[in-house]
C-alpha atoms as a PDB file:
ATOM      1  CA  UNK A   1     -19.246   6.364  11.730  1.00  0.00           C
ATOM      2  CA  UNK A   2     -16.293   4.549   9.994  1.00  0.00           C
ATOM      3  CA  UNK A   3     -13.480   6.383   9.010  1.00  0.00           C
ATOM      4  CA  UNK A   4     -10.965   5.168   6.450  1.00  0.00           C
ATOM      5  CA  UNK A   5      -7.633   7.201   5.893  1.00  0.00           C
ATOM      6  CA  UNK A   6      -5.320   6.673   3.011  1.00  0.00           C
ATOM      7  CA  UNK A   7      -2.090   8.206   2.715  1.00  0.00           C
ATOM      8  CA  UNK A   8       0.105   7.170  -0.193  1.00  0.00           C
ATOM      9  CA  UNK A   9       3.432   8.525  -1.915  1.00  0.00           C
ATOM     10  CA  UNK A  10       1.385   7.789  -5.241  1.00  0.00           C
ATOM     11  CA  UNK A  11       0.695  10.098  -7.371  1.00  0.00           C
ATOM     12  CA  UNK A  12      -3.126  10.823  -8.001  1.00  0.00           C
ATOM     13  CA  UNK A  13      -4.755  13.488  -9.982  1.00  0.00           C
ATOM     14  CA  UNK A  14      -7.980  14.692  -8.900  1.00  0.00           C
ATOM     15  CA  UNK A  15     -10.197  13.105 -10.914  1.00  0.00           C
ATOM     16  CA  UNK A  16      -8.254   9.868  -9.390  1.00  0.00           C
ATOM     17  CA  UNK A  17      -8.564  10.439  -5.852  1.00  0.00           C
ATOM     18  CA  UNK A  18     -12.489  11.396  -5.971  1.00  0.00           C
ATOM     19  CA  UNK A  19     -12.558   7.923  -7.988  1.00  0.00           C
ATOM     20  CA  UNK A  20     -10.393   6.423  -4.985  1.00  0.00           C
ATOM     21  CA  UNK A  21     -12.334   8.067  -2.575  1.00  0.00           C
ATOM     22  CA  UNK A  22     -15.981   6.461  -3.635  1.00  0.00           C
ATOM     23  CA  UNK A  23     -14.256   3.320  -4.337  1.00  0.00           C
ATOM     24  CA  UNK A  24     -13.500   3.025  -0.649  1.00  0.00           C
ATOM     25  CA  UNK A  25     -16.215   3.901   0.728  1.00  0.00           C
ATOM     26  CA  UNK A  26     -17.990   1.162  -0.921  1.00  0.00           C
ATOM     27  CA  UNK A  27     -15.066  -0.832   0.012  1.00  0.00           C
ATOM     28  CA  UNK A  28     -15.243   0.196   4.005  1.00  0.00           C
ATOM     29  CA  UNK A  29     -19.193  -0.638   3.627  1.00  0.00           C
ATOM     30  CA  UNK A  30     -19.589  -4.041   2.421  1.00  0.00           C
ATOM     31  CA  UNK A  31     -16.228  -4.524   4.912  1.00  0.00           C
ATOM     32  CA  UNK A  32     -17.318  -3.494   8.059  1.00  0.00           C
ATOM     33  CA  UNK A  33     -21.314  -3.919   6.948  1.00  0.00           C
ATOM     34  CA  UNK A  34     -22.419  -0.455   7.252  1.00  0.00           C
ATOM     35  CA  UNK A  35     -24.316   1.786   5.132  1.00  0.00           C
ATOM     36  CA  UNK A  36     -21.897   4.185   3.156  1.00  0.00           C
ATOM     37  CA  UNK A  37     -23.855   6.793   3.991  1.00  0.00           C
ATOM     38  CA  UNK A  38     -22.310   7.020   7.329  1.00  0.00           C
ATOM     39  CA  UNK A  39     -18.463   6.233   6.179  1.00  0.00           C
ATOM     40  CA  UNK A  40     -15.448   9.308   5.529  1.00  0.00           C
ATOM     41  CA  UNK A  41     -12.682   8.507   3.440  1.00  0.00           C
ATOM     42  CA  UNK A  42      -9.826  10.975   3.427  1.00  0.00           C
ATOM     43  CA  UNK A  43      -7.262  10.934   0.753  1.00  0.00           C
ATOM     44  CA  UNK A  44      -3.859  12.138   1.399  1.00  0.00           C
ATOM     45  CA  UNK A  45      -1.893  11.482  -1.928  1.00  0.00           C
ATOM     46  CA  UNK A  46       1.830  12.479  -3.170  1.00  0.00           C
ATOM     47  CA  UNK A  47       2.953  12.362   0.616  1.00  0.00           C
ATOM     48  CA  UNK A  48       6.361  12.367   0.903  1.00  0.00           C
ATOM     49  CA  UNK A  49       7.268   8.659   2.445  1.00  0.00           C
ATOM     50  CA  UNK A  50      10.224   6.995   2.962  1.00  0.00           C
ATOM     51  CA  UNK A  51       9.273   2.911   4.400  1.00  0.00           C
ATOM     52  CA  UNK A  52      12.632   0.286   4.826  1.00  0.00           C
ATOM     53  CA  UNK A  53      14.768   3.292   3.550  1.00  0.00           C
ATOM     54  CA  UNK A  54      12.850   3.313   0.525  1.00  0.00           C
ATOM     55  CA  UNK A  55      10.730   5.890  -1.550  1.00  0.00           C
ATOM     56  CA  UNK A  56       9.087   3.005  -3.258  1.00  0.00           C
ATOM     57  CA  UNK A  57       5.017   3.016  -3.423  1.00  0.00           C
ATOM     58  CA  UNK A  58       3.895   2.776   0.009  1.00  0.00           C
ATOM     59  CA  UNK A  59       0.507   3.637   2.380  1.00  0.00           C
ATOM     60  CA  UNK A  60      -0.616   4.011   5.713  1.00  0.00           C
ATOM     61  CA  UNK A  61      -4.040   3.142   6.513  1.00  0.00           C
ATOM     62  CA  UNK A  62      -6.178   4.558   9.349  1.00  0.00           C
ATOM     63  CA  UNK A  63      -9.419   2.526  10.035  1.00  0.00           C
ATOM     64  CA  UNK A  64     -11.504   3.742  13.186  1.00  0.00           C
ATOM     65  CA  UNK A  65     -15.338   2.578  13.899  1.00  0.00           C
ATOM     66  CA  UNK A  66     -17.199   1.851  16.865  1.00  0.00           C
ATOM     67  CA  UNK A  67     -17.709  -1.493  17.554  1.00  0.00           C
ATOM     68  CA  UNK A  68     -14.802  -2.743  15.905  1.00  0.00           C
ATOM     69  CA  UNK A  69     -13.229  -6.223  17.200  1.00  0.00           C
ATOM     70  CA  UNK A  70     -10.010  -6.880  17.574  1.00  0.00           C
ATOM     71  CA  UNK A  71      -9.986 -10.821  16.373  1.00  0.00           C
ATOM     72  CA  UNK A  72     -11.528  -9.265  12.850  1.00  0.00           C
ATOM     73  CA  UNK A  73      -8.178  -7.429  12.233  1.00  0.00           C
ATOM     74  CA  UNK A  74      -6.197  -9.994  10.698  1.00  0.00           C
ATOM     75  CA  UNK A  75      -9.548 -10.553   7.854  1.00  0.00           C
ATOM     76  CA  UNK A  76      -9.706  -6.991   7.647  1.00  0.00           C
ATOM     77  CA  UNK A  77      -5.790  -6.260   7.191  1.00  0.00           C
ATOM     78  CA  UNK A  78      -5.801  -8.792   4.963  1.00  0.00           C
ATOM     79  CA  UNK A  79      -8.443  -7.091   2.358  1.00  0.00           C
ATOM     80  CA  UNK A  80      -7.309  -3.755   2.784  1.00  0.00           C
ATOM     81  CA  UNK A  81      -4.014  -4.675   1.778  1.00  0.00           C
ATOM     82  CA  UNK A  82      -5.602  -6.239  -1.091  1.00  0.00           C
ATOM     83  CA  UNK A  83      -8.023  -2.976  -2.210  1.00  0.00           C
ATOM     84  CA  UNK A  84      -4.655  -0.924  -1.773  1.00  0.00           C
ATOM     85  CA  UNK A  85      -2.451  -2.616  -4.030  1.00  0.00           C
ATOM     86  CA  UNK A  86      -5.400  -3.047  -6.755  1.00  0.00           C
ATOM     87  CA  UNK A  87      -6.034   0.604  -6.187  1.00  0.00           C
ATOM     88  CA  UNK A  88      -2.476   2.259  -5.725  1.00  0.00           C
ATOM     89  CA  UNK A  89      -0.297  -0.540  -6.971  1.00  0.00           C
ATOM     90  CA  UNK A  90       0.962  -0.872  -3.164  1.00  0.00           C
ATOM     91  CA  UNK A  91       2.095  -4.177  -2.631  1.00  0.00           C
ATOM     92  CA  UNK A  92       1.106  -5.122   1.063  1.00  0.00           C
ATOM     93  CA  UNK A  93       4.280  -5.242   2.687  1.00  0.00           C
ATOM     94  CA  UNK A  94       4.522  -1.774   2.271  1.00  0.00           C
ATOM     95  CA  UNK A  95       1.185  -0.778   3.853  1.00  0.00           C
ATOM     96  CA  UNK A  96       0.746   0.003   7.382  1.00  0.00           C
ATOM     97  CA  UNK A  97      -2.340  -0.194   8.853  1.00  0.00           C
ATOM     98  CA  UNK A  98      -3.719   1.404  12.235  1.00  0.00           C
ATOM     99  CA  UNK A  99      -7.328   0.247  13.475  1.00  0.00           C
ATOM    100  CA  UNK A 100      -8.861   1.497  15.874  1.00  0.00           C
ATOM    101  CA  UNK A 101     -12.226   0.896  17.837  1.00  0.00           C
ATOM    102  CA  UNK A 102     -13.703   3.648  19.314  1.00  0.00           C
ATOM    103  CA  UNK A 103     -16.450   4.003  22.242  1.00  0.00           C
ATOM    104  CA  UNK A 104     -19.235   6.333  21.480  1.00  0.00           C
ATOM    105  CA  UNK A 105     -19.487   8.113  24.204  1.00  0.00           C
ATOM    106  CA  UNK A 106     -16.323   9.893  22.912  1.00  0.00           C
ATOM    107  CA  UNK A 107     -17.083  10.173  19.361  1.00  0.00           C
ATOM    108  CA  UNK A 108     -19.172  13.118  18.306  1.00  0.00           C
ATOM    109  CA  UNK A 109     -21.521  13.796  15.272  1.00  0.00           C
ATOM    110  CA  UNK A 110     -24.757  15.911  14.771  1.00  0.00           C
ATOM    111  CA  UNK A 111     -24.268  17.717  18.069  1.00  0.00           C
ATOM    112  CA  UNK A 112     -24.240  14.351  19.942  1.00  0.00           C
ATOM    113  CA  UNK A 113     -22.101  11.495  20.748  1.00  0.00           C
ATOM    114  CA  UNK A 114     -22.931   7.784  20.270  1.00  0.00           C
END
């Protein structure tokens, strides 16, 4: 049940963000090793963001999953900062990213939890 959020101040037109969209997905997958099937990817472009007093490109990233560890982050961070700048032209120092691992018990899908 990954979830990856991207919000940008890019521009994208729609034909761009459903490419963006499948691109991450297959991104999240081979990532996190899980079957796309089960990933979402939201898209949230043209945001208005201001990052270091600066409307320069920027992103914040939202990556939840069950089961994810903590000492992965810093391999993780590092290619997701990677797929956003080759994606959005973002370079990483603008990109914020929030991960978050989440129990199952509390995360519902097909009338059930995990």
């Amino acid at each position: 049940m990954p979830y990856f959020k991207i919000e940008t101040n890019q521009p994208l037109d729609d034909s761009g963000a459903k490419k963006l969209s499948k691109a991450a997905s297959s991104f999240l997958s081979g990532l996190l090793g899980k079957p796309e099937r089960v990933i979402m990817v939201s898209v949230y472009h043209g945001t208005e963001m201001m990052f270091n007093e600066s409307p320069l490109p920027a992103a914040y990233i939202e990556i939840k999953s069950i089961g994810l560890k903590p000492e992965k982050c810093p391999e993780f961070s590092k290619a997701v900062c990677g797929f956003i700048e080759t994606a959005l032209q973002v370079p990483p120092e603008r990109v914020y990213i929030d991960f978050t691992d989440i129990d199952g018990k509390m995360f519902g899908w097909n009338k059930q939890t995990f």
